[in-house]
C-alpha atoms as a PDB file:
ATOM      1  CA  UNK A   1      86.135 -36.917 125.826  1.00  0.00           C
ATOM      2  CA  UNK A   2      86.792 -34.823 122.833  1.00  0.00           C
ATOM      3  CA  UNK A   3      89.753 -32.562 122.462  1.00  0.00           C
ATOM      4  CA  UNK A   4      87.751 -29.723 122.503  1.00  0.00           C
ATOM      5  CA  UNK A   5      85.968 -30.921 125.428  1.00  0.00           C
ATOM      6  CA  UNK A   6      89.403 -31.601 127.137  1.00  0.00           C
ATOM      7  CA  UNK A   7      90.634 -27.902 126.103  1.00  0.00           C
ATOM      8  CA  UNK A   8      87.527 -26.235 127.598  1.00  0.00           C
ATOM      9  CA  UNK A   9      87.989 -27.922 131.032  1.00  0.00           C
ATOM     10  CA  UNK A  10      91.666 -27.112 131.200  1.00  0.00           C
ATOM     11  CA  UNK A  11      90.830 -23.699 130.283  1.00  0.00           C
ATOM     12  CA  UNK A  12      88.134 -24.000 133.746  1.00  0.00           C
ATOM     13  CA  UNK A  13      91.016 -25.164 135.584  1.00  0.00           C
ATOM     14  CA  UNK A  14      93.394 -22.495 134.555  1.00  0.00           C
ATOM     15  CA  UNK A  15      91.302 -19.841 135.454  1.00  0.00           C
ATOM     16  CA  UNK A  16      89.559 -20.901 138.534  1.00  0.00           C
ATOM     17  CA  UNK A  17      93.278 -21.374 139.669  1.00  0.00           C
ATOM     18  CA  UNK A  18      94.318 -18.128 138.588  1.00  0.00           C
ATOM     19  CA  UNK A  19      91.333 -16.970 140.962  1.00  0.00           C
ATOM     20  CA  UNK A  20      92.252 -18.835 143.648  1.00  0.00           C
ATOM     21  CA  UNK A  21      95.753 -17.324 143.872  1.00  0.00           C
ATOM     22  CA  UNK A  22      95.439 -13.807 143.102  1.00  0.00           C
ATOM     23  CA  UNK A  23      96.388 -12.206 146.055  1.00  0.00           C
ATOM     24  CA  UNK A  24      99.911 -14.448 145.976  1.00  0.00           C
ATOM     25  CA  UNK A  25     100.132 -13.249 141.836  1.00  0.00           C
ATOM     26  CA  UNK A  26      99.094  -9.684 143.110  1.00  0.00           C
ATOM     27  CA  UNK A  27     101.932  -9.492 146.071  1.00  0.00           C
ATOM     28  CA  UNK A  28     104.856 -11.479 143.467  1.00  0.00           C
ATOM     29  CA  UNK A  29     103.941  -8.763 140.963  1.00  0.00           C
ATOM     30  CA  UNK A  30     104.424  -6.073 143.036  1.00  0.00           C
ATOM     31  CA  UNK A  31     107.852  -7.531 144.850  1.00  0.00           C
ATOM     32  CA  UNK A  32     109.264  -7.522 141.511  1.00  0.00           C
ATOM     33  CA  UNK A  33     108.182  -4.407 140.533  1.00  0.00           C
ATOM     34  CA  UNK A  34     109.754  -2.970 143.545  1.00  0.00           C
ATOM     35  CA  UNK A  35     112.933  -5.190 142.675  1.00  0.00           C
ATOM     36  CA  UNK A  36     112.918  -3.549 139.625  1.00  0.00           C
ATOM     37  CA  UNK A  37     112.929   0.004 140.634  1.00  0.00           C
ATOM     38  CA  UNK A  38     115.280  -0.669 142.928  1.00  0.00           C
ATOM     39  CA  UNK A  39     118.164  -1.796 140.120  1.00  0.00           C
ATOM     40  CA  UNK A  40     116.746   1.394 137.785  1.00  0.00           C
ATOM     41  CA  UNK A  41     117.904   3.484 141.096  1.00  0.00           C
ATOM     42  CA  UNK A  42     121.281   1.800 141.723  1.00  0.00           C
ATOM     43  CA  UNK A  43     122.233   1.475 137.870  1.00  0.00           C
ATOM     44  CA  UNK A  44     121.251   5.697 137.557  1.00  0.00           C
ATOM     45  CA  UNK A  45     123.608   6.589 140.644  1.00  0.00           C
ATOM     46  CA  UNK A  46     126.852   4.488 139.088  1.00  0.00           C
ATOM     47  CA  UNK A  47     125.910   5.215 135.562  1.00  0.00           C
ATOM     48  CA  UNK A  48     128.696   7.826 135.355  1.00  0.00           C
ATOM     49  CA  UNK A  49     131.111   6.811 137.425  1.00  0.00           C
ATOM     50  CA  UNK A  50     131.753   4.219 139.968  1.00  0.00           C
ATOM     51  CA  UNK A  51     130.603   4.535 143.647  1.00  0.00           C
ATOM     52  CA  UNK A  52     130.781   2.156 147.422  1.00  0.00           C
ATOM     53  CA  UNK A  53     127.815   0.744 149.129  1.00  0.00           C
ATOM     54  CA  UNK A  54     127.777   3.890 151.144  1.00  0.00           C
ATOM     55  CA  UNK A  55     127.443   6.540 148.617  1.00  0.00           C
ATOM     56  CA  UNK A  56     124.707   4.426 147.413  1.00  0.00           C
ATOM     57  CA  UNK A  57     122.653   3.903 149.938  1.00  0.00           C
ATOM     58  CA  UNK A  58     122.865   7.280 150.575  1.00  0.00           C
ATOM     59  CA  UNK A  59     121.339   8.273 147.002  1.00  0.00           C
ATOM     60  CA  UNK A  60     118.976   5.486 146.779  1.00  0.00           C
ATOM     61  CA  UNK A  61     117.787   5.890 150.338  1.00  0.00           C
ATOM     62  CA  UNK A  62     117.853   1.930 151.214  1.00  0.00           C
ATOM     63  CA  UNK A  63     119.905   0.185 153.883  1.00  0.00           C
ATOM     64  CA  UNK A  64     123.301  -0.738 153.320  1.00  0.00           C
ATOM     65  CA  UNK A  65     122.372  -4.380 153.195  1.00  0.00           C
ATOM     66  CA  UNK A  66     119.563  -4.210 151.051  1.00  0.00           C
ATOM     67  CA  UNK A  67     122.140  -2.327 148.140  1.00  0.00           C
ATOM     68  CA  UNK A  68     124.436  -4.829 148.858  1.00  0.00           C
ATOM     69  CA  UNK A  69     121.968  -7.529 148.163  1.00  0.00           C
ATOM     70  CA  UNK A  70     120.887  -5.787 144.922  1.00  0.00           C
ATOM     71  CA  UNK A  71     124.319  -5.271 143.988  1.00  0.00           C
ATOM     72  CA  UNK A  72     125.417  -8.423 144.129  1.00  0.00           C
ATOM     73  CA  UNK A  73     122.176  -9.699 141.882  1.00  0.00           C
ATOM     74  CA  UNK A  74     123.164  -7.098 138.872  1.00  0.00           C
ATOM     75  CA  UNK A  75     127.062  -8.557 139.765  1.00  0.00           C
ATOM     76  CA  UNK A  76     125.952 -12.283 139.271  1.00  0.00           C
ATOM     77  CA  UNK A  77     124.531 -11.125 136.005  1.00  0.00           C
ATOM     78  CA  UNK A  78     126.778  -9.224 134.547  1.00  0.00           C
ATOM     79  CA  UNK A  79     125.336  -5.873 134.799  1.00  0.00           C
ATOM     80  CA  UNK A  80     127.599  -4.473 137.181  1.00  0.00           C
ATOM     81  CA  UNK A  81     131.283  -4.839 138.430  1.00  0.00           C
ATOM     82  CA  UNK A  82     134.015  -3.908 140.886  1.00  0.00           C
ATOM     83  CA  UNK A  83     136.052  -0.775 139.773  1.00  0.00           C
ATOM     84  CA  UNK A  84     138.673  -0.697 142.311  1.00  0.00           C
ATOM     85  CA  UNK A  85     138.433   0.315 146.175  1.00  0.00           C
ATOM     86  CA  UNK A  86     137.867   3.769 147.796  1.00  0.00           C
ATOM     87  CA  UNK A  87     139.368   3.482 151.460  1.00  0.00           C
ATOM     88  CA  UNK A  88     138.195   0.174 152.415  1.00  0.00           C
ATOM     89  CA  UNK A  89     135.009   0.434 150.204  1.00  0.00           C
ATOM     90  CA  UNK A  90     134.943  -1.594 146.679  1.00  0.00           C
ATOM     91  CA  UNK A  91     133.649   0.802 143.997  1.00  0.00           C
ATOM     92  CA  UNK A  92     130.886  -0.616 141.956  1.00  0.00           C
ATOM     93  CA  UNK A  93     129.890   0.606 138.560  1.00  0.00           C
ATOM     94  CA  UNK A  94     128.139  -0.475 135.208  1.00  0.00           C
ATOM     95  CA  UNK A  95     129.749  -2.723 133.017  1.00  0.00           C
ATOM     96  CA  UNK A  96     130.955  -0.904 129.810  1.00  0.00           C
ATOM     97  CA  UNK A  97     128.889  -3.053 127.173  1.00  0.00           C
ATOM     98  CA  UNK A  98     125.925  -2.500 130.040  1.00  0.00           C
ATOM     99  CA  UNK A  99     125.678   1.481 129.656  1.00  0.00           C
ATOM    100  CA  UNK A 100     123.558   2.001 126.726  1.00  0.00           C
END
């Protein structure tokens, strides 16, 4: 078998595989999209100054868990941080470097 041959039926494969798992590709596509959004939302409510789970939730309209969740992704990567405590609340905001 040539290597043209061989390219042509791994290009077959590739996209009779891609067919055969569209609706999994479809549904991961639109999880992180929505995973997305949700970070755009939390980063635009602390943008300007630091705020708890709470507050939030409240502006973001999600669950306290699910912000928590999300906050502690953009923690574990750097894009947000702890700023001190507001009763028994942590404050979270944007890292400095983070806000452009």
């Amino acid at each position: 078998m040539t290597d043209r041959e061989k390219a042509k039926q791994r290009s077959q494969m590739l996209k009779e595989l891609r067919e055969e798992h569209k609706d999994t590709v479809g549904r991961t596509q639109e999880r992180l999209k929505n995973q997305k959004k949700i970070y755009r939302d939390i980063n635009k409510v602390i943008k300007d100054e630091p705020k708890t789970v709470p507050e939030i939730a409240e502006a973001v309209g999600l669950e306290t868990h699910v912000v928590l969740w999300n906050l502690t992704v953009l923690k574990k990567y750097g894009n947000v941080s702890e700023a001190g405590m507001s009763g028994e609340y942590f404050l979270y905001g944007l890292i400095e470097e983070k806000k452009s």
